[in-house]
Protein backbone atom coordinates (compact mmCIF):
# COMPACT_ATOMS: atom_id res chain seq x y z
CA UNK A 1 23.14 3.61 0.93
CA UNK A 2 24.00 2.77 -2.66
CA UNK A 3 24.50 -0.73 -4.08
CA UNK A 4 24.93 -2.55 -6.76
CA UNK A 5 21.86 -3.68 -9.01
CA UNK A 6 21.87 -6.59 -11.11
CA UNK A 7 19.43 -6.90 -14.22
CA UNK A 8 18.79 -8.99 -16.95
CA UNK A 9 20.05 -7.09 -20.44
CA UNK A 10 16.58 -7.49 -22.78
CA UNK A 11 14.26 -6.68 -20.14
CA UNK A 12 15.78 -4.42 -17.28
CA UNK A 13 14.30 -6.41 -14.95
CA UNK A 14 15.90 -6.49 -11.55
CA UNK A 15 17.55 -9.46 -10.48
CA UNK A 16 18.77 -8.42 -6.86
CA UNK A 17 21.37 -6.09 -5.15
CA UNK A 18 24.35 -6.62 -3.00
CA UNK A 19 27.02 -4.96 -2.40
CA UNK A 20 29.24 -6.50 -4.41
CA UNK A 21 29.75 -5.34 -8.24
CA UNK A 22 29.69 -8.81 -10.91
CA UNK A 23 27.79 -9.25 -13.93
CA UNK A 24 25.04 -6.52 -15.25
CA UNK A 25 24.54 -4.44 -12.64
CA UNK A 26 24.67 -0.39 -11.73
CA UNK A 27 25.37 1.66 -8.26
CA UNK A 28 22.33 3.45 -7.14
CA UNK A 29 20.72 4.44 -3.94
CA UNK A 30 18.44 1.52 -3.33
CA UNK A 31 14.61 2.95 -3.36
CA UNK A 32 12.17 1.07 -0.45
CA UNK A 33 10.18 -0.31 -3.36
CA UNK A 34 13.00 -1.34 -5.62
CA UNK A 35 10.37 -4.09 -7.32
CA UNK A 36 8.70 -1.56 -9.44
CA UNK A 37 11.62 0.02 -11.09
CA UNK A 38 13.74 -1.44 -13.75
CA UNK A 39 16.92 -0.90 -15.16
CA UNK A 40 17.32 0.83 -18.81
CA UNK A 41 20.19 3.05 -20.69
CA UNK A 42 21.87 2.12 -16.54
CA UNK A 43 19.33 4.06 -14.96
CA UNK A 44 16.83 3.22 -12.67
CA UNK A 45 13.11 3.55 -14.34
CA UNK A 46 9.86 3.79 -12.60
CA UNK A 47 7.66 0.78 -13.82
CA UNK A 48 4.95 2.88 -16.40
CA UNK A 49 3.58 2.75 -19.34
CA UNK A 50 6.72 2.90 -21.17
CA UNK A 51 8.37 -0.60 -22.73
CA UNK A 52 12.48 0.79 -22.41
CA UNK A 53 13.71 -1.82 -25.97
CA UNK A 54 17.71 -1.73 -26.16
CA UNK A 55 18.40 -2.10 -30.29
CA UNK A 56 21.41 -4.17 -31.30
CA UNK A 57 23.00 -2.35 -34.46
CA UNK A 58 23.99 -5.48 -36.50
CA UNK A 59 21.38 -7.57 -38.10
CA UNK A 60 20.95 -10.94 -37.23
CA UNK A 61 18.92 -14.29 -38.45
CA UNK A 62 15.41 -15.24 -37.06
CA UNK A 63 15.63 -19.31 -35.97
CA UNK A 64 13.05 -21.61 -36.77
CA UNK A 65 11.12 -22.60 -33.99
CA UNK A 66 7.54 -22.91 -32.12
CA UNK A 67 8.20 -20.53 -29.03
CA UNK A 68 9.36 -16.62 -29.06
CA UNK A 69 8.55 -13.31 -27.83
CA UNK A 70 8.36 -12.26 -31.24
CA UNK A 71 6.49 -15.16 -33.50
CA UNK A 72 6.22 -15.00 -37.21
CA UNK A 73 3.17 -17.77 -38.53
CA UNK A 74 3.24 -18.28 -42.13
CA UNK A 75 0.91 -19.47 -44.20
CA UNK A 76 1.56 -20.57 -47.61
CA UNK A 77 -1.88 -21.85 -48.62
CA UNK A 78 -3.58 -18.50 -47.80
CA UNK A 79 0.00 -16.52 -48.39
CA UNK A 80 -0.13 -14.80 -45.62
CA UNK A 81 2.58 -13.84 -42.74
CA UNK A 82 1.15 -13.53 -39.31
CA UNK A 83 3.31 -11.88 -36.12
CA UNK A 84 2.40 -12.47 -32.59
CA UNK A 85 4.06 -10.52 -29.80
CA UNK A 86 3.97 -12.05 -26.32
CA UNK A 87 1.70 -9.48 -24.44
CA UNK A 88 2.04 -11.65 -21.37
CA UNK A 89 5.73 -11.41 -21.02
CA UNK A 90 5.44 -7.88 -22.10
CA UNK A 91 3.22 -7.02 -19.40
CA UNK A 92 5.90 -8.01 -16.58
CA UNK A 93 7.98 -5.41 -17.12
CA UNK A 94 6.02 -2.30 -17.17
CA UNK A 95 2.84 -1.36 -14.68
CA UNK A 96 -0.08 -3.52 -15.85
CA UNK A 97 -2.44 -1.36 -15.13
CA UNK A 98 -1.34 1.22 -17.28
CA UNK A 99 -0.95 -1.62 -20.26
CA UNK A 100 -3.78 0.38 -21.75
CA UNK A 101 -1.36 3.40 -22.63
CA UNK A 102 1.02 0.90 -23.56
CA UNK A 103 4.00 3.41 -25.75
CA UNK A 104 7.37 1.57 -27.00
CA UNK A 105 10.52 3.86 -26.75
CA UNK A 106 11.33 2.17 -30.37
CA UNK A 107 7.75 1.97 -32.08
CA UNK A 108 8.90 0.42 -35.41
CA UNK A 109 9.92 -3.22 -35.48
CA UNK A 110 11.47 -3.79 -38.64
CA UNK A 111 11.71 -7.63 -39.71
CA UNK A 112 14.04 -8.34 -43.52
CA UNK A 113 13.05 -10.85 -45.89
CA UNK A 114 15.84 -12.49 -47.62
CA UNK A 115 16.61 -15.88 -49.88
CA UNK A 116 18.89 -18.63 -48.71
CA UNK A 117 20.62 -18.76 -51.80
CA UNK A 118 20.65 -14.89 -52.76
CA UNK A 119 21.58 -11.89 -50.58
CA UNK A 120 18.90 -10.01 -52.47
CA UNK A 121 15.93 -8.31 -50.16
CA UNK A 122 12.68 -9.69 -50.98
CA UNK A 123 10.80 -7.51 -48.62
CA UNK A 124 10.59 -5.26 -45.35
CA UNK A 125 7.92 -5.42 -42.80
CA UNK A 126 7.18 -2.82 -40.24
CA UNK A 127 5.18 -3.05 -37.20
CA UNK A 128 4.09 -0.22 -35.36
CA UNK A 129 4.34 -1.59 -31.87
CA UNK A 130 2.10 1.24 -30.09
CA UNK A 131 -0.62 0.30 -32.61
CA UNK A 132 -0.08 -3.65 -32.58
CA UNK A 133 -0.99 -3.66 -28.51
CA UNK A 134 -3.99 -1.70 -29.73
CA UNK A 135 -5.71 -4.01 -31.80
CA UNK A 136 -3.38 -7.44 -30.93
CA UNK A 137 -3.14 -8.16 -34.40
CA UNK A 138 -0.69 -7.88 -37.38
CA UNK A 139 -0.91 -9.69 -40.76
CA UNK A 140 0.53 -9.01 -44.12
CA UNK A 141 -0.05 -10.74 -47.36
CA UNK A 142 3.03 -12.43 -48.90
CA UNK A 143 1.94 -12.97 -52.13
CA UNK A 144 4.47 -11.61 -54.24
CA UNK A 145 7.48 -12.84 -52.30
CA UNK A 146 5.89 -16.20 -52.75
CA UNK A 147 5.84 -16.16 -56.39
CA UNK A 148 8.99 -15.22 -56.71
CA UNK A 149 11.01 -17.70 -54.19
CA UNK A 150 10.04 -20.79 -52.57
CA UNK A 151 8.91 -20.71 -48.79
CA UNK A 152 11.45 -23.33 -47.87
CA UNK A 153 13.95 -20.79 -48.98
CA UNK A 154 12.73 -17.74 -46.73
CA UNK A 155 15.26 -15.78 -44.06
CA UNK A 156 13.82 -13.80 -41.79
CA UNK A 157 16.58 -11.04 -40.24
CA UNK A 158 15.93 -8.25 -37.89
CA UNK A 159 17.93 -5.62 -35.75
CA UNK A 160 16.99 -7.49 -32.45
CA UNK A 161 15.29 -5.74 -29.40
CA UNK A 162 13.29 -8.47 -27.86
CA UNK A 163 15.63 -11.34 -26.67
CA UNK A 164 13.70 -14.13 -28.72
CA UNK A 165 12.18 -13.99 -32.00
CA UNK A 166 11.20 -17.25 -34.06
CA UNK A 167 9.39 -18.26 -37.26
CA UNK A 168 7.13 -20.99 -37.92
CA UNK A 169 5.91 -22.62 -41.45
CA UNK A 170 1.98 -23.80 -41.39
CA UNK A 171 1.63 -25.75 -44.31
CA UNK A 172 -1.35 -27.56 -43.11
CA UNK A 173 -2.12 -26.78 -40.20
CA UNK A 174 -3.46 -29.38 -37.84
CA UNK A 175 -5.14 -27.18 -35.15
CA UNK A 176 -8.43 -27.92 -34.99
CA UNK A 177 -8.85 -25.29 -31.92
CA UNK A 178 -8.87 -21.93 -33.14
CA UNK A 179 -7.88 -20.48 -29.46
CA UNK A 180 -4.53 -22.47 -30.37
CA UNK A 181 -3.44 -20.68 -33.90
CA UNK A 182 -1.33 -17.86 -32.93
CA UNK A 183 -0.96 -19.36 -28.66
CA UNK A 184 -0.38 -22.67 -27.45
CA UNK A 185 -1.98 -22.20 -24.31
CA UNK A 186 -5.96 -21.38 -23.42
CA UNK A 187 -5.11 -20.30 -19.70
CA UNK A 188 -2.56 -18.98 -18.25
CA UNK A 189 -1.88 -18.65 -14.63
CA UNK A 190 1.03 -16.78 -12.58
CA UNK A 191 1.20 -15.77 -9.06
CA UNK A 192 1.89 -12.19 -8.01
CA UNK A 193 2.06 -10.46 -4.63
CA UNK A 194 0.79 -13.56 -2.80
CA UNK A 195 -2.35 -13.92 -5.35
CA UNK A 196 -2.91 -16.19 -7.81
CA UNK A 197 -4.37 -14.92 -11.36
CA UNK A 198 -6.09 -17.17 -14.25
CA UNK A 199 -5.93 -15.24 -17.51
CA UNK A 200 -8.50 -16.73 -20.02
CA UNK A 201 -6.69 -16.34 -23.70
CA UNK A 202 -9.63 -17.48 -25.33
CA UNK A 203 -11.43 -15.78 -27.97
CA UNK A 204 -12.87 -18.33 -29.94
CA UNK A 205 -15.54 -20.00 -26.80
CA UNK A 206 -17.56 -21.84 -29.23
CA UNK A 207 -14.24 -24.31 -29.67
CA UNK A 208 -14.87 -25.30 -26.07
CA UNK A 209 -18.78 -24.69 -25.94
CA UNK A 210 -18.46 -28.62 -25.08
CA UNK A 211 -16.44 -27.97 -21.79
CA UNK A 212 -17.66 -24.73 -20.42
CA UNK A 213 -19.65 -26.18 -17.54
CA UNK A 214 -17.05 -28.79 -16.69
CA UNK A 215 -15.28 -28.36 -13.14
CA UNK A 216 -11.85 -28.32 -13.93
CA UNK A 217 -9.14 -29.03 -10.85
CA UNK A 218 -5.30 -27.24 -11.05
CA UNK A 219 -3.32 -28.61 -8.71
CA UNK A 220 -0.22 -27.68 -7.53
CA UNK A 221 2.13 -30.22 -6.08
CA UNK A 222 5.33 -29.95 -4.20
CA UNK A 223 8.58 -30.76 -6.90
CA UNK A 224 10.57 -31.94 -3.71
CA UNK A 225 8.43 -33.47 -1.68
CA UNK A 226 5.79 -34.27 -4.28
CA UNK A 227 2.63 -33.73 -2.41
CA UNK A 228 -0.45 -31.65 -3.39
CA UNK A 229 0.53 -27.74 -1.98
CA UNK A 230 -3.16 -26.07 -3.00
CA UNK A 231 -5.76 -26.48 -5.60
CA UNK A 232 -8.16 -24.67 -7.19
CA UNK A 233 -11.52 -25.48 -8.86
CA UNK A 234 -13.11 -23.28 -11.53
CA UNK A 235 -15.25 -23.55 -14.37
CA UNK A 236 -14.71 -21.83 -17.60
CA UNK A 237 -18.04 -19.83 -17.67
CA UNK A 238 -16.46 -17.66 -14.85
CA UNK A 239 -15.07 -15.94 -17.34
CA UNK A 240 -17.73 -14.54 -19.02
CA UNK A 241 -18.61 -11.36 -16.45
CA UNK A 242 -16.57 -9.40 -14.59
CA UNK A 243 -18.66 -9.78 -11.15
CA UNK A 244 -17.54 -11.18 -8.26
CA UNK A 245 -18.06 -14.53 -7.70
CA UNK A 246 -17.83 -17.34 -5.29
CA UNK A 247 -16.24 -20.43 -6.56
CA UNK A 248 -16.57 -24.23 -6.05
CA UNK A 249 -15.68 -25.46 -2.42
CA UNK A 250 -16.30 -21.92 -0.69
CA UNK A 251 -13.22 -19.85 -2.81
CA UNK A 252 -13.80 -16.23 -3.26
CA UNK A 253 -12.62 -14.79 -6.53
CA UNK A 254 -12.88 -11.07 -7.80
CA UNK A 255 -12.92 -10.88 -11.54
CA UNK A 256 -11.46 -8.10 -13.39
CA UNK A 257 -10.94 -7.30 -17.36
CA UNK A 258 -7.40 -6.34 -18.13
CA UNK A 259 -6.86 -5.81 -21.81
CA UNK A 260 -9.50 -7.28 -22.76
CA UNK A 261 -8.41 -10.12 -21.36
CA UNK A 262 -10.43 -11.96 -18.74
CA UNK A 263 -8.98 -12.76 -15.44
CA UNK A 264 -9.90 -14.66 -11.66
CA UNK A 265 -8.18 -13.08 -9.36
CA UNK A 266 -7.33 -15.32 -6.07
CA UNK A 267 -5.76 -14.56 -2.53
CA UNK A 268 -3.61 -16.85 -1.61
CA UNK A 269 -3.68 -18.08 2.22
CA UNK A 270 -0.60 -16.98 4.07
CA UNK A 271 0.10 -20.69 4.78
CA UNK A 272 0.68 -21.56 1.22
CA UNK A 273 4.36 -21.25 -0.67
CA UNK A 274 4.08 -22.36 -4.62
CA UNK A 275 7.53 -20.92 -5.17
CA UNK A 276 8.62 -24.70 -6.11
CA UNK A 277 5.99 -26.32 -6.98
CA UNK A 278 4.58 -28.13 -10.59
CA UNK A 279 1.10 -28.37 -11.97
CA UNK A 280 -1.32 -29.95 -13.13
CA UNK A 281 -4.90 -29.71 -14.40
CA UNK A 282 -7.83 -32.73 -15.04
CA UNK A 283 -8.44 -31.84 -18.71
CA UNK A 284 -6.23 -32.83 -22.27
CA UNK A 285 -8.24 -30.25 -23.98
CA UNK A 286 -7.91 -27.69 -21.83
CA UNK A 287 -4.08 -26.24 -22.50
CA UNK A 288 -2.65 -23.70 -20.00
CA UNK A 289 0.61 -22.32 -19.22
CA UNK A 290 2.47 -21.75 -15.52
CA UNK A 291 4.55 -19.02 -14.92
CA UNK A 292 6.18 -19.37 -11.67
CA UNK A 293 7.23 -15.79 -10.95
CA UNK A 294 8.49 -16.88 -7.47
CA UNK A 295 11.40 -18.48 -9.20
């Protein structure tokens, strides 16, 4: 029986189906496991390797700002331009276990360097996307568009075909934790198909060689009622193997290394919802990020 599916524009992901045509949506026959296709060019798309980008054709301004799929760090002292791509968010759209193979049906990112007070180009930067998830890193030395204009007077434009994009000045920067350069989290943590995964960003362990023993608590507690749902104890040192492991207080955990990245993998009990819940952890140093996928 066909229906109408609705999906969000930058991402294809599916936001439900009725029967009922409004907003961004296409008529299809429904598949049984509708939660690992999404929507691109309005046609359904098996979750893969593939990253399906839609390319607006008119050029438009990069904002200033901390947070972004696509992040541009710049750093005038050492006149370099860094880019960080959200691999996280990237990875919820396409099958993460074939993140590996990771291809990008528009390879080349193309980002235009202009003046504020000139419409001459200063320079072009291209990414090659493929080869970025490769080796997770992009930088480019800026040196000659620095001597020639002042960084306060940089524009950053783009044809867009990630939803967010952002650039941030680092004059002096006043990280003192590495791990928190180009991220603002450590950890991040998201629940998926009733289990609960901790994804250690951390590269740089001799930042937090202080901490790696301690027992740190997340909690999640109830938004509405505001009572503790679940916790979970672990200790940073869990991430450096990928054997499995029994946790504090009796939890079983199966590690795993996912792009390089590593990750505790958790069952949750069949008694437990965390669709609305907030949370917390028993550490300042020790930044991590929620993603409630639930919601």
């Amino acid at each position: 029986m066909q229906k109408y599916i609705h999906y969000k524009k930058w991402t294809g992901l599916i936001t439900g189906h009725s029967r009922e045509k409004f907003g961004r949506c296409i008529k299809v026959d429904v598949p049984n496991d509708i939660d690992n296709y999404t929507v691109f060019d309005g046609k359904l798309c098996k979750r893969d390797n593939i990253v399906r980008l839609p390319l607006e054709k008119k050029l438009s301004n990069i904002e200033y700002g901390k947070k972004a799929t696509v992040k541009l760090n710049i750093f005038p002292n050492e006149e370099i331009l860094k880019i960080i791509i959200d691999k996280y968010f990237i990875q919820t759209f396409i099958d993460t276990y074939q993140f590996d193979n990771i291809q990008f049906t528009i390879p080349i990112l193309k980002l235009y360097i202009h003046s504020k007070k000139t419409p001459e180009l200063f320079g072009t930067l291209e990414i090659d996307l493929n080869e970025y998830f490769r080796t997770g890193k992009y930088e480019k030395n800026i040196s000659n568009i620095l001597r020639r204009i002042n960084i306060e007077n940089l524009i950053f434009k783009t044809y867009k075909s990630f939803e967010s994009y952002a650039y941030e000045i680092f004059k002096k920067s006043k990280i003192i934790d590495r791990n928190l350069l180009d991220n603002d989290h450590h950890i991040k943590i998201y629940i998926k198909n009733k289990q609960l995964l901790i994804q250690s960003n951390i590269k740089y362990w001799e930042e937090l060689e202080d901490i790696l023993h301690y027992r740190f608590i997340i909690s999640f507690f109830n938004k509405n009622r505001n009572y503790l749902e679940y916790y979970v104890p672990f200790v940073l040192n869990q991430f450096s193997t990928v054997t499995p492991n029994i946790m504090p207080d009796g939890y079983y955990a199966v590690k795993e290394t996912i792009n390089e990245q590593h990750i505790i993998l958790i069952d949750l009990p069949l008694t437990v919802d965390l669709t609305n819940t907030k949370i917390h952890i028993n550490s300042n140093k020790l930044k991590i990020k929620y993603e409630n996928t639930s919601n």
